[in-house]
PDB file of N, CA and C in Angstrom:
ATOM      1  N   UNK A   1      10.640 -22.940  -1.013  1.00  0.00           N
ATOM      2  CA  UNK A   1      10.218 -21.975  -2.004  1.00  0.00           C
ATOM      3  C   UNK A   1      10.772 -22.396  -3.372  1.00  0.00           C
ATOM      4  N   UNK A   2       9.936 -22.549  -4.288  1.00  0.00           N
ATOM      5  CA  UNK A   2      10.326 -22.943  -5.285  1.00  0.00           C
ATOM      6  C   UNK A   2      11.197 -21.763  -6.792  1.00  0.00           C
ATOM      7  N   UNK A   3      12.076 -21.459  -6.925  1.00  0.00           N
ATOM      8  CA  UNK A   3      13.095 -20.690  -7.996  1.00  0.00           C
ATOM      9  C   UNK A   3      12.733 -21.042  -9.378  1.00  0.00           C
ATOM     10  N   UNK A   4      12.599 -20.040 -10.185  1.00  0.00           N
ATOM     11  CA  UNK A   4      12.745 -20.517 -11.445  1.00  0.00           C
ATOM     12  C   UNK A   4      14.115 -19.170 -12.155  1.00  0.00           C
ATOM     13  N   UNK A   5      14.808 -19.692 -13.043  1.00  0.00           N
ATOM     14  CA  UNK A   5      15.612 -19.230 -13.642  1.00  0.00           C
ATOM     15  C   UNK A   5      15.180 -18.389 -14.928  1.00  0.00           C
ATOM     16  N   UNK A   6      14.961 -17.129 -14.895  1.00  0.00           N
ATOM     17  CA  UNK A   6      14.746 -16.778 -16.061  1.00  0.00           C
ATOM     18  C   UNK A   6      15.883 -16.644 -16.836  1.00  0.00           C
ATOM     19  N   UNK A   7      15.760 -16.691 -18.228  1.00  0.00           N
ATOM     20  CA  UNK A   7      16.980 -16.970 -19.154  1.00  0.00           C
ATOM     21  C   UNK A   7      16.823 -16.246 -20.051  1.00  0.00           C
ATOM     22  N   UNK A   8      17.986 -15.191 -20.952  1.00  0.00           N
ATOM     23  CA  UNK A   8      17.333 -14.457 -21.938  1.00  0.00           C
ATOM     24  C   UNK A   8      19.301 -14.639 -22.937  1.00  0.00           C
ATOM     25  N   UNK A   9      18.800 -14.576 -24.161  1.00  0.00           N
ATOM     26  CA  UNK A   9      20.111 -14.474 -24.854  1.00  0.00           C
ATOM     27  C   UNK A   9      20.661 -13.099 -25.408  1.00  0.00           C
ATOM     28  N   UNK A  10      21.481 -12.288 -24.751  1.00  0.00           N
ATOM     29  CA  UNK A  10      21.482 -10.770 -25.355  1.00  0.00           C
ATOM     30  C   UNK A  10      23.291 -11.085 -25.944  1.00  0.00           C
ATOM     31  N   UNK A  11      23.853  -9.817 -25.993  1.00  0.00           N
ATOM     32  CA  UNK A  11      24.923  -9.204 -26.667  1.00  0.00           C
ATOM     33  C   UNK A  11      24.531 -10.001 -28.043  1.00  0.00           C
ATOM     34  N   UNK A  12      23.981  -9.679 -28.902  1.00  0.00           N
ATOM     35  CA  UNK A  12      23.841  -9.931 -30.212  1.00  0.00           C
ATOM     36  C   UNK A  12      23.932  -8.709 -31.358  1.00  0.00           C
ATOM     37  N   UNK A  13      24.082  -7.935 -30.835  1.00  0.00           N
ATOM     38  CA  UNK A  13      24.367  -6.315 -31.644  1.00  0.00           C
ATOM     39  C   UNK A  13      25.477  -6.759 -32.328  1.00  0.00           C
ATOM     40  N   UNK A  14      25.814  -6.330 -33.587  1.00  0.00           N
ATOM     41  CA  UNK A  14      27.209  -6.265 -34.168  1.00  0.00           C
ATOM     42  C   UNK A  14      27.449  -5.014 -34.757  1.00  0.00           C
ATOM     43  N   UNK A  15      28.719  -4.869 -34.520  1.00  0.00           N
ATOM     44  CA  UNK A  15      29.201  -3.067 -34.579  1.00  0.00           C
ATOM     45  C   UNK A  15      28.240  -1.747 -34.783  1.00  0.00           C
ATOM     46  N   UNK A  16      27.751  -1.415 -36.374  1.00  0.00           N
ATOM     47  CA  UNK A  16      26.521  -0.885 -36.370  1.00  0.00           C
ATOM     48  C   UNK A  16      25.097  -1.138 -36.363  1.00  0.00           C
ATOM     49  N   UNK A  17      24.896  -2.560 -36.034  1.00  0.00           N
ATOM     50  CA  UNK A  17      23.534  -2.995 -36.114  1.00  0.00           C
ATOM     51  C   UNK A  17      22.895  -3.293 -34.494  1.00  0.00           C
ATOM     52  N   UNK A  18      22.240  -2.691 -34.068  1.00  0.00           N
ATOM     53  CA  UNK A  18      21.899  -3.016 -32.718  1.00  0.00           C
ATOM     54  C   UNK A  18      20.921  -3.504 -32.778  1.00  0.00           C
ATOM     55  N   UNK A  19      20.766  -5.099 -31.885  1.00  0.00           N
ATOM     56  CA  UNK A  19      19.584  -6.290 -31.539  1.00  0.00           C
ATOM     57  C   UNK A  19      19.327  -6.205 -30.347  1.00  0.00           C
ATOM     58  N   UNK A  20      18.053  -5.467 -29.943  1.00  0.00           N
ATOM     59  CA  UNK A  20      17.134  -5.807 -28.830  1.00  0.00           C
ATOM     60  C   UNK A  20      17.047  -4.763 -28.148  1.00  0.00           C
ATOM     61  N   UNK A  21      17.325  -4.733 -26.551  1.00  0.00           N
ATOM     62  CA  UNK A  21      17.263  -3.868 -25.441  1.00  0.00           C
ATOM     63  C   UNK A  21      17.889  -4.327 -24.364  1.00  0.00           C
ATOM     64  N   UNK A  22      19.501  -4.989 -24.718  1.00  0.00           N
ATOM     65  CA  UNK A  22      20.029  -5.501 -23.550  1.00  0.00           C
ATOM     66  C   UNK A  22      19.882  -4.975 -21.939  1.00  0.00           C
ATOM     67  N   UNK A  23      20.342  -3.448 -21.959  1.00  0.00           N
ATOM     68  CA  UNK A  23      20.141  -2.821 -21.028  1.00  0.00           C
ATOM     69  C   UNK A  23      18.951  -2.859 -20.270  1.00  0.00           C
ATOM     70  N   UNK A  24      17.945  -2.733 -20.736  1.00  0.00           N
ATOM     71  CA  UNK A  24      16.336  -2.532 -20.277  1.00  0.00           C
ATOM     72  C   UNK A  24      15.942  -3.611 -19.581  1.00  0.00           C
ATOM     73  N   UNK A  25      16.530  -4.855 -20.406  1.00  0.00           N
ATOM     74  CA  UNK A  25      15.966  -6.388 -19.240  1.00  0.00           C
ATOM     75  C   UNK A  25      17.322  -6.780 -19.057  1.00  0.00           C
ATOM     76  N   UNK A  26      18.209  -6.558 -18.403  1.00  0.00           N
ATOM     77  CA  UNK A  26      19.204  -7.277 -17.410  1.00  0.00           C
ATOM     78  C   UNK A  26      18.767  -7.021 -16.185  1.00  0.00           C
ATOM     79  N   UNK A  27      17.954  -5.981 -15.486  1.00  0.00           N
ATOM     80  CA  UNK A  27      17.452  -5.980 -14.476  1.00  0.00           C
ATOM     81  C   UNK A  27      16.265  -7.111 -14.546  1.00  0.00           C
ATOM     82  N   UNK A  28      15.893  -7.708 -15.023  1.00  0.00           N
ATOM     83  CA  UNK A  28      14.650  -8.617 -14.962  1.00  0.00           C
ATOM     84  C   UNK A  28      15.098 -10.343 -15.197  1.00  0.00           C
ATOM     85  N   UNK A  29      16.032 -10.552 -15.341  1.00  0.00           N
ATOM     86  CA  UNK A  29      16.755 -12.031 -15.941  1.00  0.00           C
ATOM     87  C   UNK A  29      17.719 -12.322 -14.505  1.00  0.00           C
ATOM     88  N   UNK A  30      17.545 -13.810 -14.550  1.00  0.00           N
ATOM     89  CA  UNK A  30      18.759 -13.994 -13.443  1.00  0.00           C
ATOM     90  C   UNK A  30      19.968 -14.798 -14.254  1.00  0.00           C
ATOM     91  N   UNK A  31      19.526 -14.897 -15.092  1.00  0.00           N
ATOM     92  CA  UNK A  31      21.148 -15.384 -15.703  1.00  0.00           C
ATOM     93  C   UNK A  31      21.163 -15.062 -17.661  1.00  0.00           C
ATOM     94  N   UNK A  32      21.995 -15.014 -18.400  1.00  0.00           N
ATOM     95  CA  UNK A  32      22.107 -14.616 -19.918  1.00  0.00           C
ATOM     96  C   UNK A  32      22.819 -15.619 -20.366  1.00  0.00           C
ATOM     97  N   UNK A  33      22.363 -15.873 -21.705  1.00  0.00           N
ATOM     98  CA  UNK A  33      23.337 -15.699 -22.666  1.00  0.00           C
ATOM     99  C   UNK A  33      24.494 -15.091 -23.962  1.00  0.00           C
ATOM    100  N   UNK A  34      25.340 -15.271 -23.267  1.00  0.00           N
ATOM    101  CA  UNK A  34      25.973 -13.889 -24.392  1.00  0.00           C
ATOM    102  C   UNK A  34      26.773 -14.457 -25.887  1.00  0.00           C
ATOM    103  N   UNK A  35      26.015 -13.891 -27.172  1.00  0.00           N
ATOM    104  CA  UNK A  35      26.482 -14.313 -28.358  1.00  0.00           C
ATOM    105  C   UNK A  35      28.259 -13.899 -28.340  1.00  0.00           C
ATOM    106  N   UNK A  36      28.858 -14.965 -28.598  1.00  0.00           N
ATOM    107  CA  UNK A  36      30.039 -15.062 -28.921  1.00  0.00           C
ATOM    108  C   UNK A  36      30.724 -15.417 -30.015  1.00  0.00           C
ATOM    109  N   UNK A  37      30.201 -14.145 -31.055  1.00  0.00           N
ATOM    110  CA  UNK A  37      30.595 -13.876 -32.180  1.00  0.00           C
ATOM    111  C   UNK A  37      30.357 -15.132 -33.436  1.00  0.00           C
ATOM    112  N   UNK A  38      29.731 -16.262 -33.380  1.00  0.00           N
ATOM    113  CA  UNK A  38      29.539 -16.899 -34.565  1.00  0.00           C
ATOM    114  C   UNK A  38      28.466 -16.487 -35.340  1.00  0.00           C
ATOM    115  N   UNK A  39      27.425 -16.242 -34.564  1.00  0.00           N
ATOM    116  CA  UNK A  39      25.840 -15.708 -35.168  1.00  0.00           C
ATOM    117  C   UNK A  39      25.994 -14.603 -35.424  1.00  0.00           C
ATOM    118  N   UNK A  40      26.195 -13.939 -34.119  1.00  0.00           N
ATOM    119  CA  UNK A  40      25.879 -12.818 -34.022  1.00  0.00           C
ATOM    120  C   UNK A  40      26.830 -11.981 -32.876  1.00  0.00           C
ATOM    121  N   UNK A  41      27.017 -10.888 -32.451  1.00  0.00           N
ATOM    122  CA  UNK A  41      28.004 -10.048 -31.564  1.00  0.00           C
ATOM    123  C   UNK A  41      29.371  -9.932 -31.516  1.00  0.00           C
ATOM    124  N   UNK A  42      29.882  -9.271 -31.285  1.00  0.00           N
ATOM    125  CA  UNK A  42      31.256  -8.832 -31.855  1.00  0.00           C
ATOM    126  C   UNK A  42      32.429  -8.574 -30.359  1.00  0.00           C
ATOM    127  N   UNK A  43      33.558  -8.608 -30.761  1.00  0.00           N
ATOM    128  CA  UNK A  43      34.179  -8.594 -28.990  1.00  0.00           C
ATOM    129  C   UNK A  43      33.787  -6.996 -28.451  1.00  0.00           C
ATOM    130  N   UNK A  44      33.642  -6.006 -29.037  1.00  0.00           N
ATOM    131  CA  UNK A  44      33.257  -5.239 -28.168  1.00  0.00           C
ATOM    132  C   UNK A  44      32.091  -5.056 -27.467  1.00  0.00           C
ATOM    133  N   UNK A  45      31.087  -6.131 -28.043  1.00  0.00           N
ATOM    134  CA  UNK A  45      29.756  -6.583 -27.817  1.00  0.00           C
ATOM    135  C   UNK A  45      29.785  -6.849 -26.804  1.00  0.00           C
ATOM    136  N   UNK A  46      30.668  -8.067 -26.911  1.00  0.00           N
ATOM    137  CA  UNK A  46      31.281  -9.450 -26.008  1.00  0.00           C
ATOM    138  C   UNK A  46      30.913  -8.653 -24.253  1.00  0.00           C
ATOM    139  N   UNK A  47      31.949  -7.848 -24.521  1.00  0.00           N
ATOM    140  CA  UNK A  47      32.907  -7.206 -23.408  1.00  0.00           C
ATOM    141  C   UNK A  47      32.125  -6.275 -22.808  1.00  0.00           C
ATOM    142  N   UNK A  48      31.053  -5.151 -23.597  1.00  0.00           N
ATOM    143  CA  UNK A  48      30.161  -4.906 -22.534  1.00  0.00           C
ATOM    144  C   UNK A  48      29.339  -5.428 -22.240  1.00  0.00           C
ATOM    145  N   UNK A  49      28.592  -6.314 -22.610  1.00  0.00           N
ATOM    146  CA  UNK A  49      27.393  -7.052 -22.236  1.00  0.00           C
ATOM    147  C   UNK A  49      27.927  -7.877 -20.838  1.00  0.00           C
ATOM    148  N   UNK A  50      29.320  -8.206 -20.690  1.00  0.00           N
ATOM    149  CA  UNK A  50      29.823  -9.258 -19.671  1.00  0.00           C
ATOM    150  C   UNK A  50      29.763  -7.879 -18.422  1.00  0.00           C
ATOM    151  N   UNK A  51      30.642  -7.056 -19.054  1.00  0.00           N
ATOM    152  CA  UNK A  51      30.748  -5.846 -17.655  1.00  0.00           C
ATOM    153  C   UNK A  51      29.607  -5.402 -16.929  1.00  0.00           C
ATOM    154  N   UNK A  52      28.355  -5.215 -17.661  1.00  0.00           N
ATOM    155  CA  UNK A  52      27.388  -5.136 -17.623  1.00  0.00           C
ATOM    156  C   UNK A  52      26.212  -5.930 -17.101  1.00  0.00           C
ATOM    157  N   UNK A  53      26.900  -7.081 -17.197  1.00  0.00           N
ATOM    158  CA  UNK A  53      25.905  -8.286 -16.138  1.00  0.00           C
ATOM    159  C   UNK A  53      26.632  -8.557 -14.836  1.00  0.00           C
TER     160      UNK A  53
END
């Protein structure tokens, strides 16, 4: 059976600015990427987006 990996890049929100719908598609992705604060997201970002996957 052949797998494919879907891939999506979330925690990109920074403090008051919220990017996307992390919540809504983590049920639909089998693996993320999580912004680690150079672009974009912040450690409290960080930290739920990780608890959360």
């Amino acid at each position: 059976m052949t797998t494919i990996d879907l891939n999506c890049d979330l925690g990109e929100s920074f403090g008051a600015y919220k990017m996307g719908n992390d919540d809504e598609i983590l049920p639909f992705v089998s693996s993320i990427n999580v912004a680690c604060g150079f672009h974009a997201g912040d450690p409290s970002v960080m930290r739920q987006t990780v608890e959360k996957a």
